[in-house]
Protein backbone atom coordinates (compact mmCIF):
# COMPACT_ATOMS: atom_id res chain seq x y z
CA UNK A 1 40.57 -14.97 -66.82
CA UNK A 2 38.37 -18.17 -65.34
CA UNK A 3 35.20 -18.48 -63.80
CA UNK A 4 34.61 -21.21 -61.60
CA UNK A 5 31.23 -22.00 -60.17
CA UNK A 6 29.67 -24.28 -57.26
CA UNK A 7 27.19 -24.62 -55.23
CA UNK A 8 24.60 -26.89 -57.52
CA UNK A 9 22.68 -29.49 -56.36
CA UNK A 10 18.87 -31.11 -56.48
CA UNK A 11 16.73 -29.34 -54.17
CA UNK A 12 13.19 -29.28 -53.29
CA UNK A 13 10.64 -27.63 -55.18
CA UNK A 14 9.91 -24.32 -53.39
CA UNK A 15 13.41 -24.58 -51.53
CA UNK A 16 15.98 -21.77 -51.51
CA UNK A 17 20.12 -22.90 -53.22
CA UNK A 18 22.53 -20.36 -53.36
CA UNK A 19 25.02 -20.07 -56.45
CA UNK A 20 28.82 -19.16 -56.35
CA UNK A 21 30.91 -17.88 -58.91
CA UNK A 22 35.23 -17.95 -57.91
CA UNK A 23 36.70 -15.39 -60.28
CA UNK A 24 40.64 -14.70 -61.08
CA UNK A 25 42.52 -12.99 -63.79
CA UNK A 26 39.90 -9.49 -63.07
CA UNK A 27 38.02 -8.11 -60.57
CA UNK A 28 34.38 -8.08 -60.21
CA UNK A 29 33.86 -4.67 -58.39
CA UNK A 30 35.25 -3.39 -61.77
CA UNK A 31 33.04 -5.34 -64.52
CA UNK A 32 29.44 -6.26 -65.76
CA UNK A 33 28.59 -9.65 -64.12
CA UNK A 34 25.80 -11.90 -65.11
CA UNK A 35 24.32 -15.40 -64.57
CA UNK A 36 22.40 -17.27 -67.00
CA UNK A 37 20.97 -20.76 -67.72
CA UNK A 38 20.74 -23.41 -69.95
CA UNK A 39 18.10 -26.72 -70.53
CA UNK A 40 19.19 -29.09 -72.28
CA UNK A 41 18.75 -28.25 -76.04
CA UNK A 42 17.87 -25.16 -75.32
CA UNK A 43 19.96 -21.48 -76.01
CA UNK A 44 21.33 -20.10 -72.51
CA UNK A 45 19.68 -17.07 -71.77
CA UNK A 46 20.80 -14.61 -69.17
CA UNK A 47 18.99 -14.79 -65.71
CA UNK A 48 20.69 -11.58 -63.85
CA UNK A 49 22.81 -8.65 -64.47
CA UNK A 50 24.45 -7.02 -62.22
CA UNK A 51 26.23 -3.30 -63.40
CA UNK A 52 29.48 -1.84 -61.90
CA UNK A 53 27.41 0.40 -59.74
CA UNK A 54 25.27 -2.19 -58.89
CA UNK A 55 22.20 -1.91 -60.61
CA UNK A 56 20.66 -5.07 -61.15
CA UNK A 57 18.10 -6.32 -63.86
CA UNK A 58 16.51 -9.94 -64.19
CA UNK A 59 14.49 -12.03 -66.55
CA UNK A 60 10.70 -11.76 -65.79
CA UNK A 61 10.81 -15.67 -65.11
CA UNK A 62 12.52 -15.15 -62.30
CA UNK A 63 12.12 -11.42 -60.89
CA UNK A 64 11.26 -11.19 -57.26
CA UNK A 65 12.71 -14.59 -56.74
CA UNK A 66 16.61 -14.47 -57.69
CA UNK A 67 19.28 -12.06 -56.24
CA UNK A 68 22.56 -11.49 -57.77
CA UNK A 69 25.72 -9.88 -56.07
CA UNK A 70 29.15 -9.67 -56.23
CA UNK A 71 31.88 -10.00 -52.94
CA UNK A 72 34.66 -7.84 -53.71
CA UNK A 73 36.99 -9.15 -51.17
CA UNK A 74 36.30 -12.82 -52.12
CA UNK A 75 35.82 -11.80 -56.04
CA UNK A 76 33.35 -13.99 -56.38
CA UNK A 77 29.24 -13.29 -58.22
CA UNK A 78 26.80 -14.97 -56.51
CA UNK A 79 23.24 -16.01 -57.17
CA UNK A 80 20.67 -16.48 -54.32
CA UNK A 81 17.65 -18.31 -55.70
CA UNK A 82 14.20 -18.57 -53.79
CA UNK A 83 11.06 -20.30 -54.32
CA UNK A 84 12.57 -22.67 -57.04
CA UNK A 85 10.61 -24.41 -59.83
CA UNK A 86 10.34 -27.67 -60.94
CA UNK A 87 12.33 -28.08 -63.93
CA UNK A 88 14.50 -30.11 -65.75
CA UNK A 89 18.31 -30.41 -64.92
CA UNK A 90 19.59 -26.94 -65.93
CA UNK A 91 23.13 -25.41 -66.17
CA UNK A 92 23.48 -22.05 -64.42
CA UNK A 93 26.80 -20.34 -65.38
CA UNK A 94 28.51 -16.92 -64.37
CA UNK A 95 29.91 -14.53 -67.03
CA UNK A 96 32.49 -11.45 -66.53
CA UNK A 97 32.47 -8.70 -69.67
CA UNK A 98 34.97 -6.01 -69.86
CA UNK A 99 36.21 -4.08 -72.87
CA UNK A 100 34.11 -6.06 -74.98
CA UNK A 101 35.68 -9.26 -74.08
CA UNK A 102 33.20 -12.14 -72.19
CA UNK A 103 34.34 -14.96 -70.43
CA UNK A 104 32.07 -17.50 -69.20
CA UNK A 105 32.58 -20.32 -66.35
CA UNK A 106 31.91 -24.43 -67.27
CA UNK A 107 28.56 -23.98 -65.00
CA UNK A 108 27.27 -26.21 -62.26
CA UNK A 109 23.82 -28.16 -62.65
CA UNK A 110 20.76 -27.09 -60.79
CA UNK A 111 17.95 -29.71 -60.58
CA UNK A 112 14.66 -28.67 -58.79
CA UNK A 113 13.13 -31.98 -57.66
CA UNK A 114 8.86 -31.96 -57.42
């Protein structure tokens, strides 16, 4: 199983960047999916969860602002992210659980620019 990510970049404070996550070796329609985030020196936490029948939940720091989703006929979890923060340089990275087993991508840096 690997999860590749893209779509990071600096963007504007305020500005809108949306988040890709390739997946092979399962397939996301069948799965939990999830993003999270990490600062430097800081634990990751998980931003967005998104359920096999599509339920999604999100971390109150970024509720109403975030949107994950899954595209079965790419296999790919994506993360659309909206009125963005300033913050430090931060790693967002996709995860895929099934059967117990997680498997995490190598992330792609995010940094919001004031």
């Amino acid at each position: 199983v690997q999860l590749a990510e893209s779509g990071g970049c600096v963007v504007q404070a305020g500005g809108s960047l949306g988040l890709s996550c390739a997946v092979s070796g399962l397939s996301v329609s069948s799965v939990y999916v999830f993003w999270g985030r990490q600062e430097p020196g800081k634990e990751r936490e998980v931003v967005a969860t998104l359920r096999r029948c599509s339920s999604a939940t999100y971390a109150d720091s970024v509720k109403g602002r975030f949107t994950i989703s899954r595209d079965s006929a790419k296999n790919t979890i994506n993360l659309q992210m909206n009125s963005l923060k300033h913050e430090v340089t931060t790693n967002y990275s996709c995860k895929a659980r099934k059967l117990g087993a997680s498997y995490w991508g190598q992330g792609t840096q995010v940094t919001v620019s004031s």
